[in-house]
N, C-alpha and C. Protein backbone atom coordinates (compact mmCIF):
# COMPACT_ATOMS: atom_id res chain seq x y z
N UNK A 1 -49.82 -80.96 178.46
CA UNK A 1 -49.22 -79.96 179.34
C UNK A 1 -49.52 -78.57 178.79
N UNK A 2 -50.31 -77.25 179.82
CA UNK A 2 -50.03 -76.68 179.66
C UNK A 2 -49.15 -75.43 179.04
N UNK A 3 -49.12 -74.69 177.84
CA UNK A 3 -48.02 -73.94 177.88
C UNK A 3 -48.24 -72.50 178.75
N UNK A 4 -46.97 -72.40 179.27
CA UNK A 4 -46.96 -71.39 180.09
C UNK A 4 -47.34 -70.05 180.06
N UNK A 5 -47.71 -68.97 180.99
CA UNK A 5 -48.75 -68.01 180.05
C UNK A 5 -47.12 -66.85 179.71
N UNK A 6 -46.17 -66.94 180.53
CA UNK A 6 -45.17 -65.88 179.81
C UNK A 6 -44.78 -66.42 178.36
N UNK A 7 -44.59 -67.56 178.21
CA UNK A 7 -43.65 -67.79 176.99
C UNK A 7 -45.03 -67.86 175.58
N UNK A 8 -45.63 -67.80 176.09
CA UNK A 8 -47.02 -67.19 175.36
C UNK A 8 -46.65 -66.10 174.94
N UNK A 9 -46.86 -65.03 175.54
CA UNK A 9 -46.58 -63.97 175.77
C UNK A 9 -45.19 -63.30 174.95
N UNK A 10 -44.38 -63.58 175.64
CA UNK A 10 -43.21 -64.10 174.60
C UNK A 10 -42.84 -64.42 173.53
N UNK A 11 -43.88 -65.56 172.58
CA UNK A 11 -44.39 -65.53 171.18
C UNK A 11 -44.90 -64.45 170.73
N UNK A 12 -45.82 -63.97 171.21
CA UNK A 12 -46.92 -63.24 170.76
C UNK A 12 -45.96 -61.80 170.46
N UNK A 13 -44.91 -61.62 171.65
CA UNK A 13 -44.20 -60.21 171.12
C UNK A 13 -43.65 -60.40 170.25
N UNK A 14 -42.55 -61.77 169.92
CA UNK A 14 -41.52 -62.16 169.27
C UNK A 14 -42.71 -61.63 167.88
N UNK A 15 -43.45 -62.62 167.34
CA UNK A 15 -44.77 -62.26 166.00
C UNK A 15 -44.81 -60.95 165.60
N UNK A 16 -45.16 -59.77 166.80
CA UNK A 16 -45.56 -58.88 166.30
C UNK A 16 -44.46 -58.20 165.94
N UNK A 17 -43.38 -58.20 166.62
CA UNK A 17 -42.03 -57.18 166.19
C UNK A 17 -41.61 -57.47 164.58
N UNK A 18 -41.70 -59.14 164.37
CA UNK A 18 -41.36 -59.89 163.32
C UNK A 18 -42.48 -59.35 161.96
N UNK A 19 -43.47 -58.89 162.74
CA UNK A 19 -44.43 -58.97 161.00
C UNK A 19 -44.42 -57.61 160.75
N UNK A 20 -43.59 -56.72 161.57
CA UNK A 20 -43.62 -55.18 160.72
C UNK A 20 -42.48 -55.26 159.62
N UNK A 21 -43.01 -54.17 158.62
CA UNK A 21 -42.18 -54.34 157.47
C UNK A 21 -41.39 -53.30 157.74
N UNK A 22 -40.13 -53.88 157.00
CA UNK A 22 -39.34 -53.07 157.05
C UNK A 22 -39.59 -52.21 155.77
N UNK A 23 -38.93 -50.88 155.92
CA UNK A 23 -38.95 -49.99 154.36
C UNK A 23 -37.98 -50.97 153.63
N UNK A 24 -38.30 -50.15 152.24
CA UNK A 24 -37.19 -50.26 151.12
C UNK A 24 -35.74 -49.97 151.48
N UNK A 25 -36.29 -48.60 152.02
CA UNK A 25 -34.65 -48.35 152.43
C UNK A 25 -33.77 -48.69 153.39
N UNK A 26 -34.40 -49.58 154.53
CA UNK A 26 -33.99 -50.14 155.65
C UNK A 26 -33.25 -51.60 154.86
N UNK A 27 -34.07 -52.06 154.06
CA UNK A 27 -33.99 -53.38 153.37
C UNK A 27 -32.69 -52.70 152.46
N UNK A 28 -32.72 -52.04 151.98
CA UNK A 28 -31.06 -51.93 151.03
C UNK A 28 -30.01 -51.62 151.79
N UNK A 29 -30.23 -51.21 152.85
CA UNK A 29 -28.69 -51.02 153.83
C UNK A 29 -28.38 -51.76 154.37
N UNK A 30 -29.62 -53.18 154.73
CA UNK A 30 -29.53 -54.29 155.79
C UNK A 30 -28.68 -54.99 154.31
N UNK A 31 -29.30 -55.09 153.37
CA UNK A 31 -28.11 -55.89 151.74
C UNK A 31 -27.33 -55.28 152.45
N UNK A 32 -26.91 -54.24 151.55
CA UNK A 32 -25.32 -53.68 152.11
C UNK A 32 -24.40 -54.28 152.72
N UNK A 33 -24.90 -53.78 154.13
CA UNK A 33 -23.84 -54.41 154.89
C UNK A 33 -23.81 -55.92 155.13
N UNK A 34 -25.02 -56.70 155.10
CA UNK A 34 -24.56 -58.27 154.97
C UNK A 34 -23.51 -58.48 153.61
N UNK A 35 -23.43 -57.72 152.66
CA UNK A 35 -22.48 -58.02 151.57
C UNK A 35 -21.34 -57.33 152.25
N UNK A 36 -21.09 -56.28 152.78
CA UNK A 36 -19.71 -55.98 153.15
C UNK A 36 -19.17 -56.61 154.29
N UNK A 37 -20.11 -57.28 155.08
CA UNK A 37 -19.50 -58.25 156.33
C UNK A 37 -19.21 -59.24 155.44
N UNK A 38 -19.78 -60.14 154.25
CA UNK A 38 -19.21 -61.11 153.84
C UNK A 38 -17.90 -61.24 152.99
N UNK A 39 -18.01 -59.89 152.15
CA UNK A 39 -16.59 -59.54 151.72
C UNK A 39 -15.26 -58.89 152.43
N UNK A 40 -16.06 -58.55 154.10
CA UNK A 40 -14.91 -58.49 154.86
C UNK A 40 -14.66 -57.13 154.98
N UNK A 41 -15.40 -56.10 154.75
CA UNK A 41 -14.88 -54.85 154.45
C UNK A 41 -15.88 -54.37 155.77
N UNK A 42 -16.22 -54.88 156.29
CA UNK A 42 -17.16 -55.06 157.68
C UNK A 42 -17.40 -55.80 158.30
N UNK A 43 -17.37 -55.56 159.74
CA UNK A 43 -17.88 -56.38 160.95
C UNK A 43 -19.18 -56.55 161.14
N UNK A 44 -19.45 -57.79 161.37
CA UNK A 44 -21.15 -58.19 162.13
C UNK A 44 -21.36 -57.19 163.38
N UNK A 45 -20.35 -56.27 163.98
CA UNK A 45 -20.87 -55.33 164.95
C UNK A 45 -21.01 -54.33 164.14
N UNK A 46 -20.00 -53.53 163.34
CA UNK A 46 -20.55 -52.51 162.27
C UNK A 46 -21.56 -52.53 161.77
N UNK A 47 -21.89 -53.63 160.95
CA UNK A 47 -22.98 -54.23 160.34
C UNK A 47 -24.26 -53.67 161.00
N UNK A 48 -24.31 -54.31 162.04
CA UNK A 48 -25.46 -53.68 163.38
C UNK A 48 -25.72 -52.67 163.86
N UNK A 49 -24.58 -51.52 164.11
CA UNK A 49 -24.88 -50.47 164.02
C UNK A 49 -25.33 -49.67 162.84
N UNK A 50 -25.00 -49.65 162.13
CA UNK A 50 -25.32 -49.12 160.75
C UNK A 50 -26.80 -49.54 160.39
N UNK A 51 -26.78 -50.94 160.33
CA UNK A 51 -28.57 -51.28 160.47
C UNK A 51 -29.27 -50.38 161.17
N UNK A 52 -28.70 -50.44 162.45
CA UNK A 52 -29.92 -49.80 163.46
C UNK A 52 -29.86 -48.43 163.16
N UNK A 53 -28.75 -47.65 162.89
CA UNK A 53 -29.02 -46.14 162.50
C UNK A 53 -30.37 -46.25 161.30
N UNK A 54 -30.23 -46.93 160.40
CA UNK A 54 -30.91 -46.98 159.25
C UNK A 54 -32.20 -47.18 159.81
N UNK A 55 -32.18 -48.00 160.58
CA UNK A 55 -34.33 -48.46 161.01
C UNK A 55 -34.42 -46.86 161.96
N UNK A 56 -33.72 -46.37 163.04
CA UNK A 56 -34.14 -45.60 163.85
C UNK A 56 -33.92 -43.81 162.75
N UNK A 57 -33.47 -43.65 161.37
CA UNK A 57 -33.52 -43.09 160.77
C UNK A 57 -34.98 -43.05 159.65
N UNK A 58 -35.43 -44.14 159.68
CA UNK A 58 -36.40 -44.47 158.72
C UNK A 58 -37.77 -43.87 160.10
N UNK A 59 -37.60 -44.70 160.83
CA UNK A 59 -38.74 -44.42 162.03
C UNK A 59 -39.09 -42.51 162.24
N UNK A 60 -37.89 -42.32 161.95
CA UNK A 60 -37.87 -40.62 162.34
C UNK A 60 -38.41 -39.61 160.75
N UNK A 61 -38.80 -40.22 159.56
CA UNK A 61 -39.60 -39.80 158.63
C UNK A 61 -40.37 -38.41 158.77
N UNK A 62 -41.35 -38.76 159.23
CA UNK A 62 -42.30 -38.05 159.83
C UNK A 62 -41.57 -36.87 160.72
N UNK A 63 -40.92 -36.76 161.77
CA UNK A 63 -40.18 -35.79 162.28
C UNK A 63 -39.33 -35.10 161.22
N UNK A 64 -38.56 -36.12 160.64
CA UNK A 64 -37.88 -35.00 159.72
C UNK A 64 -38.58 -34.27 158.82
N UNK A 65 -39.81 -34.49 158.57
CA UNK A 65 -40.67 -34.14 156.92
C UNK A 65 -40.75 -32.69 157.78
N UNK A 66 -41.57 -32.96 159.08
CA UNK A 66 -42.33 -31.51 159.61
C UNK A 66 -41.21 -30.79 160.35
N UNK A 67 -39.94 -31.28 160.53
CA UNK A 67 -38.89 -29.92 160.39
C UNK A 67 -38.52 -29.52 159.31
N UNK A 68 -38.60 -30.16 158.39
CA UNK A 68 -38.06 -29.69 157.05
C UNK A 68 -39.24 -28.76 156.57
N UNK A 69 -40.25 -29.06 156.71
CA UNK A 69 -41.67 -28.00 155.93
C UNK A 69 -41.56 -26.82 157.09
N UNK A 70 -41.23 -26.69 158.17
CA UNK A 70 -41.33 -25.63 159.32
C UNK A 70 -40.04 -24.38 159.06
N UNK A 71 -39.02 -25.22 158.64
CA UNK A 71 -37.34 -24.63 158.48
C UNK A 71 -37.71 -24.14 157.34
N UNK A 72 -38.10 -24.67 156.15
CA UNK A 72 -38.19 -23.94 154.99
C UNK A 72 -39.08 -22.61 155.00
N UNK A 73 -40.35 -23.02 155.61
CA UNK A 73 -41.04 -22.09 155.60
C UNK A 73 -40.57 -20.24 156.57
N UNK A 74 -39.60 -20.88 157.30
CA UNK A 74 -38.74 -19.76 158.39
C UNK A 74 -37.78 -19.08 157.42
N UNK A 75 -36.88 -20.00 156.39
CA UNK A 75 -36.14 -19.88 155.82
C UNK A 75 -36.30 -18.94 154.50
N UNK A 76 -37.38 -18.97 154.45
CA UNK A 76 -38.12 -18.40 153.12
C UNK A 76 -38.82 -17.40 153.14
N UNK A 77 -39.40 -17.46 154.68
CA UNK A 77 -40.27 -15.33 155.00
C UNK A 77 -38.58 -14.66 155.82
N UNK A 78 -37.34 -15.37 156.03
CA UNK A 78 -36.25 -14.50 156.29
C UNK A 78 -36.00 -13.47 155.06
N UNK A 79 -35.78 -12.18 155.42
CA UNK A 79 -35.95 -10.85 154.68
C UNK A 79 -33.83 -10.43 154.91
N UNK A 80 -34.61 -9.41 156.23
CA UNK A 80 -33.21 -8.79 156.78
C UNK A 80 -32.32 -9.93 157.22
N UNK A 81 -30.91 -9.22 157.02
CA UNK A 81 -29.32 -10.25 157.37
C UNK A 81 -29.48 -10.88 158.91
N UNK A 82 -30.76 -10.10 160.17
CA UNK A 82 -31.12 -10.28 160.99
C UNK A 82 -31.75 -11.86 161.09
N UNK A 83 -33.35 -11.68 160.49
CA UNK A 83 -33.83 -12.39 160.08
C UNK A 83 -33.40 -13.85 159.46
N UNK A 84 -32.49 -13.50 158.85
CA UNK A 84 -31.95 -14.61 157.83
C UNK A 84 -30.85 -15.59 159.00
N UNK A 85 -29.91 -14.63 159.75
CA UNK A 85 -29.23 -15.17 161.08
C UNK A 85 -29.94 -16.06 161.33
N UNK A 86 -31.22 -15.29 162.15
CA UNK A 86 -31.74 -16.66 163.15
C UNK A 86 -32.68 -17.78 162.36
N UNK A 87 -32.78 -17.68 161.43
CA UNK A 87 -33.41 -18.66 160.39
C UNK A 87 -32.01 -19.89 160.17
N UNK A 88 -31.55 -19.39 160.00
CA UNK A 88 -30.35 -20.10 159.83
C UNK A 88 -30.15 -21.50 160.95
N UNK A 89 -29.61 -20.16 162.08
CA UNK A 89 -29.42 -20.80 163.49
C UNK A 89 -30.29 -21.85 164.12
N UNK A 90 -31.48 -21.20 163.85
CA UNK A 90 -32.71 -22.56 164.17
C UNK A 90 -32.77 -23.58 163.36
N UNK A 91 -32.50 -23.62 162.08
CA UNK A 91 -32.60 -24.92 161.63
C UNK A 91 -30.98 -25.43 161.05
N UNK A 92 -29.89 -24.91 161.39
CA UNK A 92 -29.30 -25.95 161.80
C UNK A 92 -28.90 -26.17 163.63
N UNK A 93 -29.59 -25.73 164.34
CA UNK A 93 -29.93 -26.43 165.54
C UNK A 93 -30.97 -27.70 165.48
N UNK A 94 -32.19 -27.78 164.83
CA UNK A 94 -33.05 -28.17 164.35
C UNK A 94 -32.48 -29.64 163.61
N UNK A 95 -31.50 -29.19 162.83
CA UNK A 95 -30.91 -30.38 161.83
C UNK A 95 -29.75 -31.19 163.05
N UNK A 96 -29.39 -30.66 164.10
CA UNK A 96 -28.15 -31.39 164.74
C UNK A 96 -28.96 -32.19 165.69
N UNK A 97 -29.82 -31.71 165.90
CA UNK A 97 -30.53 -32.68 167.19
C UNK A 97 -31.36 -33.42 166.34
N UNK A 98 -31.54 -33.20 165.37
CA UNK A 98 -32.34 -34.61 164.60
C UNK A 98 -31.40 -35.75 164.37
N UNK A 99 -30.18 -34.95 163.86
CA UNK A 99 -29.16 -35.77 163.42
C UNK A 99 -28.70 -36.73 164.80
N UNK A 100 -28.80 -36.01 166.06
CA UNK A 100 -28.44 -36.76 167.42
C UNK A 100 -29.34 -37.77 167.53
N UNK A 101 -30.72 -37.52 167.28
CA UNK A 101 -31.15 -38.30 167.74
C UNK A 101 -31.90 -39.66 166.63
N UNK A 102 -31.35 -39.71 165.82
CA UNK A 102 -31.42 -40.77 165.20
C UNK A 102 -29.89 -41.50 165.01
N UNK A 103 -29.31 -40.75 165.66
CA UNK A 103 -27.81 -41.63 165.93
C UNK A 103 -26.64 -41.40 164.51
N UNK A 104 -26.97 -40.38 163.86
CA UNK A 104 -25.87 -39.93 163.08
C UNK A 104 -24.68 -39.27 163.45
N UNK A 105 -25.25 -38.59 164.80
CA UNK A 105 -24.25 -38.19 165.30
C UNK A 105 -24.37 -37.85 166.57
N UNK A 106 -22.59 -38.01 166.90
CA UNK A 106 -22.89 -38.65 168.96
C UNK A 106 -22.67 -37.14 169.66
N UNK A 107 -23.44 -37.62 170.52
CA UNK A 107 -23.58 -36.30 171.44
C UNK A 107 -22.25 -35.31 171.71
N UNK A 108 -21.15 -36.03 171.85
CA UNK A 108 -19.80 -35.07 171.37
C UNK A 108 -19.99 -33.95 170.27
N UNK A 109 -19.99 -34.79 168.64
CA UNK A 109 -20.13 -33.82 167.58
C UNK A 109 -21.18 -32.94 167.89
N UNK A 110 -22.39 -33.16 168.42
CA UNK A 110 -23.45 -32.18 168.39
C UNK A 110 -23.00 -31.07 169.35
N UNK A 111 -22.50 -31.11 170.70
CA UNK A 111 -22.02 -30.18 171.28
C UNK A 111 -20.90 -29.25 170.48
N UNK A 112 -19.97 -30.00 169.79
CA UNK A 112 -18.98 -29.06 169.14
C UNK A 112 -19.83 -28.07 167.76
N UNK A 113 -20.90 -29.04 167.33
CA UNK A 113 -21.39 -28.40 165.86
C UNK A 113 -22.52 -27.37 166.78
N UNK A 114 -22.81 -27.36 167.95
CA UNK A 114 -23.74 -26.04 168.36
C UNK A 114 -22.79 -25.13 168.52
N UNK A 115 -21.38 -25.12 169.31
CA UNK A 115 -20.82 -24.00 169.57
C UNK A 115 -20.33 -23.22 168.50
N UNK A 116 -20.12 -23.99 167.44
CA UNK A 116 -19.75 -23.01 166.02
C UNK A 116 -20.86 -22.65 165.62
N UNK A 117 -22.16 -22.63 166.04
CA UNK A 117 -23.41 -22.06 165.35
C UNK A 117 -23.33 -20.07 165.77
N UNK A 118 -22.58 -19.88 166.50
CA UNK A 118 -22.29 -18.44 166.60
C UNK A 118 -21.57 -17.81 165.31
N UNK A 119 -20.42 -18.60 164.90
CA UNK A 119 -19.82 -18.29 163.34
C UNK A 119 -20.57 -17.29 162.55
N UNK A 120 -22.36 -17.74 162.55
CA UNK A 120 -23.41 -17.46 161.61
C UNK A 120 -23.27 -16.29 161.57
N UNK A 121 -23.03 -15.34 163.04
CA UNK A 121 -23.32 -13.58 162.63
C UNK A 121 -22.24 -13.18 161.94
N UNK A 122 -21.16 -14.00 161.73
CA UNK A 122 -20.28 -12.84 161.08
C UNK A 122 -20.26 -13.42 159.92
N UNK A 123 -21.03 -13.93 159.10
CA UNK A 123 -21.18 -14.49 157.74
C UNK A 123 -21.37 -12.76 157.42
N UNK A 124 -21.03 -12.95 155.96
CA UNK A 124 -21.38 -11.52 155.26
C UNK A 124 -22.72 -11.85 154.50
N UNK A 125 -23.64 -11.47 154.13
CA UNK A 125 -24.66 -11.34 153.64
C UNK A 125 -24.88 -12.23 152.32
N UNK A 126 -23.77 -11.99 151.58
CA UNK A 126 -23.51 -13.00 150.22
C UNK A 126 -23.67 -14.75 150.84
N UNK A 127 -22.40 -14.66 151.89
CA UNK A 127 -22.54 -16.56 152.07
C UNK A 127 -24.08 -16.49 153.39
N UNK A 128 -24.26 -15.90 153.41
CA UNK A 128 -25.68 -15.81 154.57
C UNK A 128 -26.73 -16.42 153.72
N UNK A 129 -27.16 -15.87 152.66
CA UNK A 129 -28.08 -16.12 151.35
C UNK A 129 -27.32 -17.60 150.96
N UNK A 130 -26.16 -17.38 150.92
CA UNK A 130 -25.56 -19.09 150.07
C UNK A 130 -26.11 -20.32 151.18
N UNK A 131 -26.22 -20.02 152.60
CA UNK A 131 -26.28 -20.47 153.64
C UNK A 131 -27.58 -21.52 152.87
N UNK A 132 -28.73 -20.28 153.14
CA UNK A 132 -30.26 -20.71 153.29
C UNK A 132 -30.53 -21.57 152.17
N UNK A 133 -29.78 -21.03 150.78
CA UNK A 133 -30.22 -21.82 149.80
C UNK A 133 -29.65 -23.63 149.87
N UNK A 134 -28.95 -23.48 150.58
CA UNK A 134 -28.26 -24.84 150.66
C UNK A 134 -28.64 -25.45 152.04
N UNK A 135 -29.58 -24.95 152.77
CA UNK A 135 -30.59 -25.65 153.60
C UNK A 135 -31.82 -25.60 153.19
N UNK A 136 -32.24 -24.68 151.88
CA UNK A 136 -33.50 -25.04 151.69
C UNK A 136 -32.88 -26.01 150.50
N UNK A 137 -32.60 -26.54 149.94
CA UNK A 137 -31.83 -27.82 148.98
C UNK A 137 -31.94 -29.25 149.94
N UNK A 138 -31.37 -28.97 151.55
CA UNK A 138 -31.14 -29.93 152.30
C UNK A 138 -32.47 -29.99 152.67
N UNK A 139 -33.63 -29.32 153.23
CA UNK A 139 -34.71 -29.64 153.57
C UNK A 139 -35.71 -30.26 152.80
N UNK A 140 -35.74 -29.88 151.44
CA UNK A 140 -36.65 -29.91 150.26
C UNK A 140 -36.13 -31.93 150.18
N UNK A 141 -35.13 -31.99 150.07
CA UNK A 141 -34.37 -33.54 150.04
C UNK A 141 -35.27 -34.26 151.41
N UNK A 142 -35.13 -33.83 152.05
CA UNK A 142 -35.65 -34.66 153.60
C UNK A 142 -36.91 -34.79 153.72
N UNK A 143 -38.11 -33.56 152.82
CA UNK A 143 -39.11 -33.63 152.21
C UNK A 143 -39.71 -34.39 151.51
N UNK A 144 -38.67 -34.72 150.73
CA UNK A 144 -39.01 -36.20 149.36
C UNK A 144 -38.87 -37.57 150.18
N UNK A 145 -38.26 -37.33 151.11
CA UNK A 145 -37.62 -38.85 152.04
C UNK A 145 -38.66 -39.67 153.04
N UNK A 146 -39.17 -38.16 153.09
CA UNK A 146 -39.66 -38.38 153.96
C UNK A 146 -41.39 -38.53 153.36
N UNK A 147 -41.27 -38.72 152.25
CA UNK A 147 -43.06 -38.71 151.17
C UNK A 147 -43.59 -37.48 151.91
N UNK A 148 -43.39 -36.44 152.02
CA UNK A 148 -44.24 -35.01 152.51
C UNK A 148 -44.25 -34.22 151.18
């Protein structure tokens, strides 16, 4: 008998999804949480979400490397308190919609964390500078994560 040409087909996807590797780091969070579902300190649905943030966080590498080398580089020719504002503003706009869209955070928080992005002009110049250095710290990190 014949096998049928969908469930062919069907194999053949099931194979290919199956033989990509996962990262290292996908592989230590998938541990993780199978140890905290077994000790109970997690659900097999937690479990799953958290996985999947982790693979659709790993997948996004590459996006994060070349916002992080783009933000720094904005972050770093910022001069004037002007300058330094919208350096700011763009990359943590930059950082919330990355963060949305690898599922760290739900479209709620991202709407509330854009509307406080106005806050930025009335920073005084001292935490303005404290600002950048602690997004160029956060970018330079997402840099290494990302092997760039």
């Amino acid at each position: 008998m014949k096998t049928p040409l969908i469930t062919l087909l069907a194999v053949a996807l099931g194979l290919s999804v199956s033989c990509k590797e996962k990262s290292p780091e996908v592989k230590k969070v998938e541990n993780a949480t199978e140890d905290a579902v077994a000790s109970g300190k997690m659900t097999k649905d937690e479990a799953k979400a958290v996985n999947d943030i982790a693979q659709k966080a790993d997948e996004m590498k590459t996006e994060a490397g070349n916002l992080a080398r783009e933000h720094l580089a904005a972050l770093d020719k910022a001069v004037t308190a002007e300058e330094m504002k919208a350096a700011v503003k763009d990359a943590t706009k930059a950082n919330i919609d990355l963060a949305t869209k690898s599922g760290l955070m739900v479209k709620e928080q991202a709407e509330l964390a854009l509307k406080s992005i106005d806050q930025i002009d009335v920073l005084p110049e001292p935490a303005l500078k404290q600002a950048i250095e602690q997004l160029k710290i956060a970018f330079k990190q997402m840099q290494e994560q990302a092997g760039k």
